[in-house]
C-alpha atoms as a PDB file:
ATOM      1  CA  UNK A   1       1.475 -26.996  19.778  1.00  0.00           C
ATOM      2  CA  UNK A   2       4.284 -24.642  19.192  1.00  0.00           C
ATOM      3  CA  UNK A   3       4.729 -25.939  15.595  1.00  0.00           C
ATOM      4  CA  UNK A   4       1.164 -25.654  14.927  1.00  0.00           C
ATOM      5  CA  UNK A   5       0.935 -21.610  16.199  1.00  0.00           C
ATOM      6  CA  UNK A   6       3.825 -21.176  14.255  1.00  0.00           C
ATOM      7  CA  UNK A   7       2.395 -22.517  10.942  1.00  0.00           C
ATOM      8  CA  UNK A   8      -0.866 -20.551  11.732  1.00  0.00           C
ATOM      9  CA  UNK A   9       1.133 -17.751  12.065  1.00  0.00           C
ATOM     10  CA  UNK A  10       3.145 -17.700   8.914  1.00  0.00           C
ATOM     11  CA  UNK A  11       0.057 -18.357   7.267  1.00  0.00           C
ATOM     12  CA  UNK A  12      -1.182 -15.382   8.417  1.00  0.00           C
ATOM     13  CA  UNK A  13       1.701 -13.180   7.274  1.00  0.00           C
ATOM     14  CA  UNK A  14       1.268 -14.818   4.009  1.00  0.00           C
ATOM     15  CA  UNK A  15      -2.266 -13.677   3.581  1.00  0.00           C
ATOM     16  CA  UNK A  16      -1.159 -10.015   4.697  1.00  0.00           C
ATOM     17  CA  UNK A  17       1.296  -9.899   2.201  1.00  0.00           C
ATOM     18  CA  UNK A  18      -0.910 -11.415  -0.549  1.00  0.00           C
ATOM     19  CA  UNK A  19      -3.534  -8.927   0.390  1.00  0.00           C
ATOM     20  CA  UNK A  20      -0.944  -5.779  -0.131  1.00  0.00           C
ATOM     21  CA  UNK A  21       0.342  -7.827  -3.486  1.00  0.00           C
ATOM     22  CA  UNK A  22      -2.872  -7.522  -4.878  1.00  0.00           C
ATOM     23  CA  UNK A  23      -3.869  -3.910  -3.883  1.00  0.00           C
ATOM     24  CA  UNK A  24      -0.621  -2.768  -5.471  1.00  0.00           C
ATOM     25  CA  UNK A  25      -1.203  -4.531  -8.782  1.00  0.00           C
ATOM     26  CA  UNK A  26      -4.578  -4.116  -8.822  1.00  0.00           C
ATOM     27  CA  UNK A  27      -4.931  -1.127 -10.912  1.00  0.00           C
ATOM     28  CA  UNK A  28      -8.727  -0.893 -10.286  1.00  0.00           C
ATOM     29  CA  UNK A  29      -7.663  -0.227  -6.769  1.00  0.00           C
ATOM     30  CA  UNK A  30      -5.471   2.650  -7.643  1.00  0.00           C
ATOM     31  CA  UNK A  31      -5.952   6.432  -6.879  1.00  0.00           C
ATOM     32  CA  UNK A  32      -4.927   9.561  -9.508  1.00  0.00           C
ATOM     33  CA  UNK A  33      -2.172  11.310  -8.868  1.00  0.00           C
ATOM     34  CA  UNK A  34      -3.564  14.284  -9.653  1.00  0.00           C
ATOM     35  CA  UNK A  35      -7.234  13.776  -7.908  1.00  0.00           C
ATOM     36  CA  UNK A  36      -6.719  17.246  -5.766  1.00  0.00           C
ATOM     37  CA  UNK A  37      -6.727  19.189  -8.689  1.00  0.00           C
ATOM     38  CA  UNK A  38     -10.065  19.598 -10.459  1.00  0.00           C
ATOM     39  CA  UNK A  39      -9.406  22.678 -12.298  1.00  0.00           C
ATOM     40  CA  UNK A  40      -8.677  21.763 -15.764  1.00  0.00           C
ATOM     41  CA  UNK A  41     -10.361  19.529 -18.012  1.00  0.00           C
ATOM     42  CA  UNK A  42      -8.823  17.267 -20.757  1.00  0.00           C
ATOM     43  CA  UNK A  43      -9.661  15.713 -24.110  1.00  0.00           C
ATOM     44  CA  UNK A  44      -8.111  12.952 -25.177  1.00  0.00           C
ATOM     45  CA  UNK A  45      -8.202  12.595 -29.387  1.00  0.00           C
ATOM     46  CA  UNK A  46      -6.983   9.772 -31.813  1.00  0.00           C
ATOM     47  CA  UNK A  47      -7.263   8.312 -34.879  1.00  0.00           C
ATOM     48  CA  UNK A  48      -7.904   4.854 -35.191  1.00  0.00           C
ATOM     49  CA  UNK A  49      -9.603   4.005 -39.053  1.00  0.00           C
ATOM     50  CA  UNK A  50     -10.883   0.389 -39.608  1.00  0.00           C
ATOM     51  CA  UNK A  51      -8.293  -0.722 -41.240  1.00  0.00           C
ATOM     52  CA  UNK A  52      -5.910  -0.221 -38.393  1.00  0.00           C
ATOM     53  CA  UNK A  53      -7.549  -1.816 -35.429  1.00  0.00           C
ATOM     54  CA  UNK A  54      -5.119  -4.867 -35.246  1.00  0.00           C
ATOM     55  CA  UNK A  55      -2.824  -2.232 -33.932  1.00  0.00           C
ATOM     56  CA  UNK A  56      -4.871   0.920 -32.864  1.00  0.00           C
ATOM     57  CA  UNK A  57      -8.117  -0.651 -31.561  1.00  0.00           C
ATOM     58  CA  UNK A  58      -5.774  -2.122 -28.434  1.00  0.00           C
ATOM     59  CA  UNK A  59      -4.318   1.464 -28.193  1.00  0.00           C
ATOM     60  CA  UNK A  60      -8.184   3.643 -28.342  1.00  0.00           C
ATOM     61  CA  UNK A  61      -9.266   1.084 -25.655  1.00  0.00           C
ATOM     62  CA  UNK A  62      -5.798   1.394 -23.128  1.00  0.00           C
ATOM     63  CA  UNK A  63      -6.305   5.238 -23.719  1.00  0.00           C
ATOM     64  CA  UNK A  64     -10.194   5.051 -23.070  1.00  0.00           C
ATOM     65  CA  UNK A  65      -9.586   3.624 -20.033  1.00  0.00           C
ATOM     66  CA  UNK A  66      -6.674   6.001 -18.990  1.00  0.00           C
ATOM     67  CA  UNK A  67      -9.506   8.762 -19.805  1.00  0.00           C
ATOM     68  CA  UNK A  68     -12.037   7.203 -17.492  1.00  0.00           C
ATOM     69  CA  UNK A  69      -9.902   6.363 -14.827  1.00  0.00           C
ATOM     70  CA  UNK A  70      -8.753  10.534 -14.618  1.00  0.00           C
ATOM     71  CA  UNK A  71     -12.105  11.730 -15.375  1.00  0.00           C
ATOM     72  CA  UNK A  72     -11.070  12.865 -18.691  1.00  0.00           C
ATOM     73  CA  UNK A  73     -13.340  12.876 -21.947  1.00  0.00           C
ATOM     74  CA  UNK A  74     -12.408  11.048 -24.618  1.00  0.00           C
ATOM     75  CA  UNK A  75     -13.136  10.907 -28.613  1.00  0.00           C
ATOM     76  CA  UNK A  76     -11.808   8.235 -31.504  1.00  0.00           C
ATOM     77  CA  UNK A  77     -11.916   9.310 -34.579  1.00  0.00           C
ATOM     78  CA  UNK A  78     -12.637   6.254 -37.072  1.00  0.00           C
ATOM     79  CA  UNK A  79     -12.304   8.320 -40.573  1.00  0.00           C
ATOM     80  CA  UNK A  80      -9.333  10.397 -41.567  1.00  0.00           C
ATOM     81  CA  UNK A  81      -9.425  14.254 -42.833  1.00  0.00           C
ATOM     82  CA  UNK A  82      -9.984  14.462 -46.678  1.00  0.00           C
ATOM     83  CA  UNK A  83      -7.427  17.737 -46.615  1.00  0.00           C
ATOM     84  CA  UNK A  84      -5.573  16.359 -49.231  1.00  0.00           C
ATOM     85  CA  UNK A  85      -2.613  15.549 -47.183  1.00  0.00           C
ATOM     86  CA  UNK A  86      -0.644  11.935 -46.239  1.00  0.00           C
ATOM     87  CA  UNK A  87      -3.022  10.517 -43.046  1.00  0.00           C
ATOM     88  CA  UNK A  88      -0.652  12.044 -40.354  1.00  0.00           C
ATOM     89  CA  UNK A  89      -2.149  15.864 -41.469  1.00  0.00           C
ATOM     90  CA  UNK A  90      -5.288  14.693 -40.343  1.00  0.00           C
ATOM     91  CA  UNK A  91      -4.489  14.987 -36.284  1.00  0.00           C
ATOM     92  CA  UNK A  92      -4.173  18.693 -37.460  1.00  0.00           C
ATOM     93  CA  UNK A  93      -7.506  18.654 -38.419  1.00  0.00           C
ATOM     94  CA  UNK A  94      -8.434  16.767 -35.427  1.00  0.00           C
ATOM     95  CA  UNK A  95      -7.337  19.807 -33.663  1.00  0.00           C
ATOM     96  CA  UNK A  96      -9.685  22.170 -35.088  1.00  0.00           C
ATOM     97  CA  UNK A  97     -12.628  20.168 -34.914  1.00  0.00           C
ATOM     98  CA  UNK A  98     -11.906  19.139 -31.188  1.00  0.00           C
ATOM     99  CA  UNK A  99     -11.796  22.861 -31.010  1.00  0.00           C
ATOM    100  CA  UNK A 100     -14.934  23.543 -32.507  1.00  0.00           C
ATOM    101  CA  UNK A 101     -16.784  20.935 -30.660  1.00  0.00           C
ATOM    102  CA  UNK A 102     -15.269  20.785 -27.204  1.00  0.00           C
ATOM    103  CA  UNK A 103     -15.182  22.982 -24.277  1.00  0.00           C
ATOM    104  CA  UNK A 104     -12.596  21.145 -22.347  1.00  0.00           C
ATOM    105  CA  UNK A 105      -9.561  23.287 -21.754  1.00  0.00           C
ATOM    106  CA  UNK A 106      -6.996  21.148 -23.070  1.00  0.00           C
ATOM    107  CA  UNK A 107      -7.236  19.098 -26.311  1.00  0.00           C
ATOM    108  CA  UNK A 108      -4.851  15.839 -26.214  1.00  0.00           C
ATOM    109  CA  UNK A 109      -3.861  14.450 -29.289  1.00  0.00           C
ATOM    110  CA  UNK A 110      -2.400  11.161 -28.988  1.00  0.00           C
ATOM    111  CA  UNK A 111      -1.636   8.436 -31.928  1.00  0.00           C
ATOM    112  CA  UNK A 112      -3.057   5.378 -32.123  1.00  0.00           C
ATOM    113  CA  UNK A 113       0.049   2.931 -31.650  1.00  0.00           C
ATOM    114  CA  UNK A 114       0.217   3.314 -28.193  1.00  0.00           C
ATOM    115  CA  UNK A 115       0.001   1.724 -24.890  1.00  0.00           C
ATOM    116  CA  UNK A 116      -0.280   2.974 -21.132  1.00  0.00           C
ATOM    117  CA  UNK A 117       1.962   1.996 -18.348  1.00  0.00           C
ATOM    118  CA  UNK A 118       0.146   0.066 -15.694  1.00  0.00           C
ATOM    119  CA  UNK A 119       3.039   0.927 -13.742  1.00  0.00           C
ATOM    120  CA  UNK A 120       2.449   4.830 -13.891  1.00  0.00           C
ATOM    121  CA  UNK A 121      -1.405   4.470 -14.508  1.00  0.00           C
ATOM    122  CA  UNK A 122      -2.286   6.440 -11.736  1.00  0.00           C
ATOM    123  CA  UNK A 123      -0.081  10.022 -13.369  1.00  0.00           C
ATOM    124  CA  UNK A 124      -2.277  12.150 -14.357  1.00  0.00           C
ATOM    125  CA  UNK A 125      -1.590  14.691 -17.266  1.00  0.00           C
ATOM    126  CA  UNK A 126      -1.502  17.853 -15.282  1.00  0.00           C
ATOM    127  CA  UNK A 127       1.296  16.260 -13.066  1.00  0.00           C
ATOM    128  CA  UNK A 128       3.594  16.737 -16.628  1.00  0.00           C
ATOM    129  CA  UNK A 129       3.306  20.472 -17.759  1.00  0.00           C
ATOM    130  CA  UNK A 130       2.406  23.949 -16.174  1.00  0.00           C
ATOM    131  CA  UNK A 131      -1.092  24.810 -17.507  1.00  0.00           C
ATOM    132  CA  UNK A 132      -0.681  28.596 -16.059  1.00  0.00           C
ATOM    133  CA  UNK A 133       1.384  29.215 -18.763  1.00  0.00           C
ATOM    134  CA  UNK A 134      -1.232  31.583 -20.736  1.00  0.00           C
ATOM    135  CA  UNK A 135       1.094  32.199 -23.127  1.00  0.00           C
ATOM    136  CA  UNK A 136       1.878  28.475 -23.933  1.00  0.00           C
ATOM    137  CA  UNK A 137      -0.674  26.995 -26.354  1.00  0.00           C
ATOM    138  CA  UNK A 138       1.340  23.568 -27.126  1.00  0.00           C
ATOM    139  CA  UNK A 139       3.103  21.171 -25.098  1.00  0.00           C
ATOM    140  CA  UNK A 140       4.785  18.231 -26.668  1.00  0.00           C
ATOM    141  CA  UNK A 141       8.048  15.934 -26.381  1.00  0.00           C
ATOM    142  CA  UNK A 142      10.808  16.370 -28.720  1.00  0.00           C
ATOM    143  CA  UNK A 143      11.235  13.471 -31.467  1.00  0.00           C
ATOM    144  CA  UNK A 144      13.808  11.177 -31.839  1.00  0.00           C
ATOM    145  CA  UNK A 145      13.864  10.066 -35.460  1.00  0.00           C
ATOM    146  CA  UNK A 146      16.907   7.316 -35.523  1.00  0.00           C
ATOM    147  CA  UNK A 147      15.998   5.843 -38.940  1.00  0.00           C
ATOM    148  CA  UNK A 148      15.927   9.395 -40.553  1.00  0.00           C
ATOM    149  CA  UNK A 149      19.087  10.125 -38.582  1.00  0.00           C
ATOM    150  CA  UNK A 150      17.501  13.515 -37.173  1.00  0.00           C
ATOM    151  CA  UNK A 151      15.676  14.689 -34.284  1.00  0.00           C
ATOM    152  CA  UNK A 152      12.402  16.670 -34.890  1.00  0.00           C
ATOM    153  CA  UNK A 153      11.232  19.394 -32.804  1.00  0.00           C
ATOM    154  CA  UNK A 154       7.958  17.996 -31.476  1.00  0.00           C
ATOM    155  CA  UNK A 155       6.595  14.767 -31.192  1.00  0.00           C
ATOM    156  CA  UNK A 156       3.002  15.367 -33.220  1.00  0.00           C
ATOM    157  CA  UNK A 157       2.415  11.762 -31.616  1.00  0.00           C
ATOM    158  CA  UNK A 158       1.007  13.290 -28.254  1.00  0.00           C
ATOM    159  CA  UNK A 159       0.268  17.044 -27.773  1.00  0.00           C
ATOM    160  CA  UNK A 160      -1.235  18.829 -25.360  1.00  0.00           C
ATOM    161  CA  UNK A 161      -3.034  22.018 -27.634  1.00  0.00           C
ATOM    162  CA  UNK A 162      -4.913  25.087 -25.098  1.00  0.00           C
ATOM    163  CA  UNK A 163      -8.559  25.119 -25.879  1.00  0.00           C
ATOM    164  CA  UNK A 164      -8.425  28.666 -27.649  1.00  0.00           C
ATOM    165  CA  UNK A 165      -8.367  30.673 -31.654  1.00  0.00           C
ATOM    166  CA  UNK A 166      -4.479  30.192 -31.275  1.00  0.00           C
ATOM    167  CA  UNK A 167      -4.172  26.748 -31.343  1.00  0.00           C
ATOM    168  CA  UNK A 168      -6.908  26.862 -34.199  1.00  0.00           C
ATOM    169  CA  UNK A 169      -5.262  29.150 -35.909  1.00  0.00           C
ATOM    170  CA  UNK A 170      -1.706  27.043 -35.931  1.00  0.00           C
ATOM    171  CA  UNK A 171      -3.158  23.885 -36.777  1.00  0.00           C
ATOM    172  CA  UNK A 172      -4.601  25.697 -40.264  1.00  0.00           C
ATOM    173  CA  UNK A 173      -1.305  27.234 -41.297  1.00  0.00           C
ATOM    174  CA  UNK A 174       0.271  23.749 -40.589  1.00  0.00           C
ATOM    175  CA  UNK A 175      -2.177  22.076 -43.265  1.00  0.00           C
ATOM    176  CA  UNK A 176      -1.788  25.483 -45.508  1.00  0.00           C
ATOM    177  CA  UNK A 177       1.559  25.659 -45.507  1.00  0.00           C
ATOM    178  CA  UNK A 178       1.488  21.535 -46.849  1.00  0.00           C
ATOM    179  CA  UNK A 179      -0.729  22.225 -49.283  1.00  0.00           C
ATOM    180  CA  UNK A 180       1.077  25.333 -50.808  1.00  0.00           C
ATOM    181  CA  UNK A 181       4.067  24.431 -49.802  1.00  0.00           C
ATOM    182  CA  UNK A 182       4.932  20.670 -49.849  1.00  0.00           C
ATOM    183  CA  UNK A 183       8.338  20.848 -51.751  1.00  0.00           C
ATOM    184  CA  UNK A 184       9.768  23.579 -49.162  1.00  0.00           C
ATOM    185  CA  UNK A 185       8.138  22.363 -45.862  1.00  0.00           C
ATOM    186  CA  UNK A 186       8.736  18.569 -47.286  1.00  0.00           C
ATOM    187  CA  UNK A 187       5.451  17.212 -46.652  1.00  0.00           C
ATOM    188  CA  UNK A 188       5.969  14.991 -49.064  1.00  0.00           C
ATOM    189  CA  UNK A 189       9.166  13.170 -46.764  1.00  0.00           C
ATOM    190  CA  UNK A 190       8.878  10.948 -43.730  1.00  0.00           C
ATOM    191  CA  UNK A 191       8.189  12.490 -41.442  1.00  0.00           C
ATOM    192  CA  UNK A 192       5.655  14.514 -43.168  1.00  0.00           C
ATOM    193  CA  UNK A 193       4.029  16.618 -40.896  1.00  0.00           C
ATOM    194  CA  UNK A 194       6.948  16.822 -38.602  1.00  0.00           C
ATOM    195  CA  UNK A 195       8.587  17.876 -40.996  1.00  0.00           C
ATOM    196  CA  UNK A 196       6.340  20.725 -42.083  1.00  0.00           C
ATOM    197  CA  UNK A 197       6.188  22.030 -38.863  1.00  0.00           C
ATOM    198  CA  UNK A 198       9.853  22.304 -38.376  1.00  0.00           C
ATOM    199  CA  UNK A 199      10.533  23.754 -41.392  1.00  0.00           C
ATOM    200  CA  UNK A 200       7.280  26.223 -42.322  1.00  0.00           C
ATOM    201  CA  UNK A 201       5.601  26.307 -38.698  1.00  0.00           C
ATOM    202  CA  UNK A 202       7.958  26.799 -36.244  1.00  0.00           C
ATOM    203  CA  UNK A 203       9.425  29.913 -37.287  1.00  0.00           C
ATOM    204  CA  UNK A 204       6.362  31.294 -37.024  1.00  0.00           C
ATOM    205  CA  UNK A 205       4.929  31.033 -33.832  1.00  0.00           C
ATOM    206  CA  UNK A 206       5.726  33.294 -30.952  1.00  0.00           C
ATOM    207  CA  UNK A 207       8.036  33.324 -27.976  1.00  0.00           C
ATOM    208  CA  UNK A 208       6.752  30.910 -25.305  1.00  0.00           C
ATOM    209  CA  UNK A 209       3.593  29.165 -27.495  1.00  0.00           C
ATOM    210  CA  UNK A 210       5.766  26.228 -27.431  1.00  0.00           C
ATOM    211  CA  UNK A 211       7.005  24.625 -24.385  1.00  0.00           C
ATOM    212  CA  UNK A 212       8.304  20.499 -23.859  1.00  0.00           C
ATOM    213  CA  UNK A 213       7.029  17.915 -22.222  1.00  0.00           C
ATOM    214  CA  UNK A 214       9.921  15.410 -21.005  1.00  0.00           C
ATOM    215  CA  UNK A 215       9.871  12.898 -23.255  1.00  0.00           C
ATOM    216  CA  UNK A 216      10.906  10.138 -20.176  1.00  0.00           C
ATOM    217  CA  UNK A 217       6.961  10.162 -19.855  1.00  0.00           C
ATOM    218  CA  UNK A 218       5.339  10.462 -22.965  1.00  0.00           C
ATOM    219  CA  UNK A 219       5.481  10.316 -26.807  1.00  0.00           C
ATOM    220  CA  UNK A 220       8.682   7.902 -27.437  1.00  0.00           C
ATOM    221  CA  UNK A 221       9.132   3.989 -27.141  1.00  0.00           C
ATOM    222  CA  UNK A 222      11.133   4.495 -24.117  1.00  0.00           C
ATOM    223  CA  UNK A 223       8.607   6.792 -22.644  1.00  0.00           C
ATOM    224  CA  UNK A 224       7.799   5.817 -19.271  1.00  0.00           C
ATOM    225  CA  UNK A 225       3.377   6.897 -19.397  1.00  0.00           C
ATOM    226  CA  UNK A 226       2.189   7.388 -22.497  1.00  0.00           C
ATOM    227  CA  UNK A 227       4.267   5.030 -25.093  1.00  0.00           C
ATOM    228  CA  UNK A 228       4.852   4.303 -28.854  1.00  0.00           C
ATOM    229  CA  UNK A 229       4.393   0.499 -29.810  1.00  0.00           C
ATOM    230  CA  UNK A 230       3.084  -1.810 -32.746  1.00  0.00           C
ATOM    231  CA  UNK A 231       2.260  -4.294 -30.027  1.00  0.00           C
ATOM    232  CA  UNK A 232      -0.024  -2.342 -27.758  1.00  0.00           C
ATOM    233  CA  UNK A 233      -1.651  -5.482 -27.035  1.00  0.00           C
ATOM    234  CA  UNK A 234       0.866  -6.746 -24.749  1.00  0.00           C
ATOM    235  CA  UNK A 235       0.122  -3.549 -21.998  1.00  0.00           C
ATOM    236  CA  UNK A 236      -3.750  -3.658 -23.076  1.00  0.00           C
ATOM    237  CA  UNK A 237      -3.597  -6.806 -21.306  1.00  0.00           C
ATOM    238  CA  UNK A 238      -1.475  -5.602 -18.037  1.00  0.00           C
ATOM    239  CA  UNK A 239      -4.338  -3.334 -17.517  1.00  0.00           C
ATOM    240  CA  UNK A 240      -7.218  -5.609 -17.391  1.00  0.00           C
ATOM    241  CA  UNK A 241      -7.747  -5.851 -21.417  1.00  0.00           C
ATOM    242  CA  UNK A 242     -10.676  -3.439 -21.326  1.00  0.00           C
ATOM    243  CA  UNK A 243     -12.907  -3.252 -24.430  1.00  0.00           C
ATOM    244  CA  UNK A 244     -15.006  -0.670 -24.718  1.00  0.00           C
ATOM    245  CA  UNK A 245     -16.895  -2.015 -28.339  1.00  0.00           C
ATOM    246  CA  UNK A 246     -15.514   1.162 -30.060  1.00  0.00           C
ATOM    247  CA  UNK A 247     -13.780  -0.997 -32.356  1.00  0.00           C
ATOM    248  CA  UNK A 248     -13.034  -3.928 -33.553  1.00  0.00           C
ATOM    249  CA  UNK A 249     -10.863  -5.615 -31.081  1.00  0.00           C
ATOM    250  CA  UNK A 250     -11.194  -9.376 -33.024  1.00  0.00           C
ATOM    251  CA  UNK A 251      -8.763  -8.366 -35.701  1.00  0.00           C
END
């Protein structure tokens, strides 16, 4: 008898702790970390052409879901920008259209290649910069470019641009100054339009329109949120391999 109200028992913790298992790694069952604050809206942009879904469609879906999940809008871009420029100008021009379009306050651009923690699902944006910061129009991680032995000064992977004629304004002297300029900004050299904006860009913006996000949570490999990979299909999965039919996930 004793036995039997013991195994009954057990059972019963078992269930309990299966029960809190699931709610923890259920990330339909998780809450956004930044739910209390409802005064900011977000965009989240990317580029994902065609020919890139074996890679990017498993990225636009994880970050389509990240959107939804924080109540954020979200657009995929499935041409590039005919500006005359390598593929990687064309989240400039991203910028400005997002610009002209949108009236969220803050336009995300975020690459393709990437996939979303389950983990840290739950972070919202907000939680990783100080949007009172009028005079701040970009936020972005620095870059860590090992196989060019260098380290950029953004990440143009995943930026946070203010809704507003500044940020407009930058992103057109960024593809200007490529176009005019491609020997001195080396446009030309990997990586292109990092490379344009150190060089031509940078210089030229004012004190405090650039401010970094930490790079532990978005933008690098390592990157704890927000992450670089060519095999974004392996944390599309963790998250409940959502497909959205915005592309063509077959591939």
């Amino acid at each position: 008898m004793i036995f039997k109200m013991f195994l009954i028992m057990l059972l019963f913790v078992v269930i309990i702790i299966l029960f809190l298992f699931l709610i923890v790694y259920n990330i339909d069952s998780y809450k956004p970390t930044d739910n209390y604050i409802k005064d900011y809206t977000f965009r989240i942009v990317l580029l994902n052409t065609p020919n890139y879904d074996h890679i990017g469609c498993y990225g636009a879906n994880s970050v389509k879901k990240y959107c939804d999940f924080h109540g954020y809008k979200f657009t995929q871009y499935r041409d590039r920008f005919d500006n005359g420029l390598h593929i990687n100008f064309s989240k400039n021009s991203m910028v400005i259209d997002a610009i002209n379009k949108y009236k969220e306050d803050f336009i995300v651009v975020c690459d393709a290649d990437v996939g979303v923690s389950k983990k840290y699902f739950n972070k919202g944006l907000i939680t990783l910069f100080d949007p009172k910061s009028e005079e701040t129009v970009l936020w972005a991680p620095r870059d860590f470019w090992i196989p060019f032995h260098k380290t950029s000064k953004i990440n143009a992977g995943f930026c946070i641009w203010r809704n507003c004629q500044r940020s407009k304004d930058i992103n057109e002297f960024w593809i200007e100054m490529a176009v005019k300029h491609p020997e001195k900004c080396k446009s030309l050299k990997p990586p292109r339009q990092q490379n344009t904006f150190d060089i031509c860009v940078y210089k030229n913006m004012r004190k405090n329109e650039l401010k970094y996000l930490d790079h532990k949570w978005v933008g690098l490999p390592h990157s704890k949120l927000i992450f670089q990979t060519k095999k974004p299909k392996i944390s599309w999965e963790k998250i409940g391999s959502p497909d959205y039919r915005i592309c063509n996930l077959s591939l």
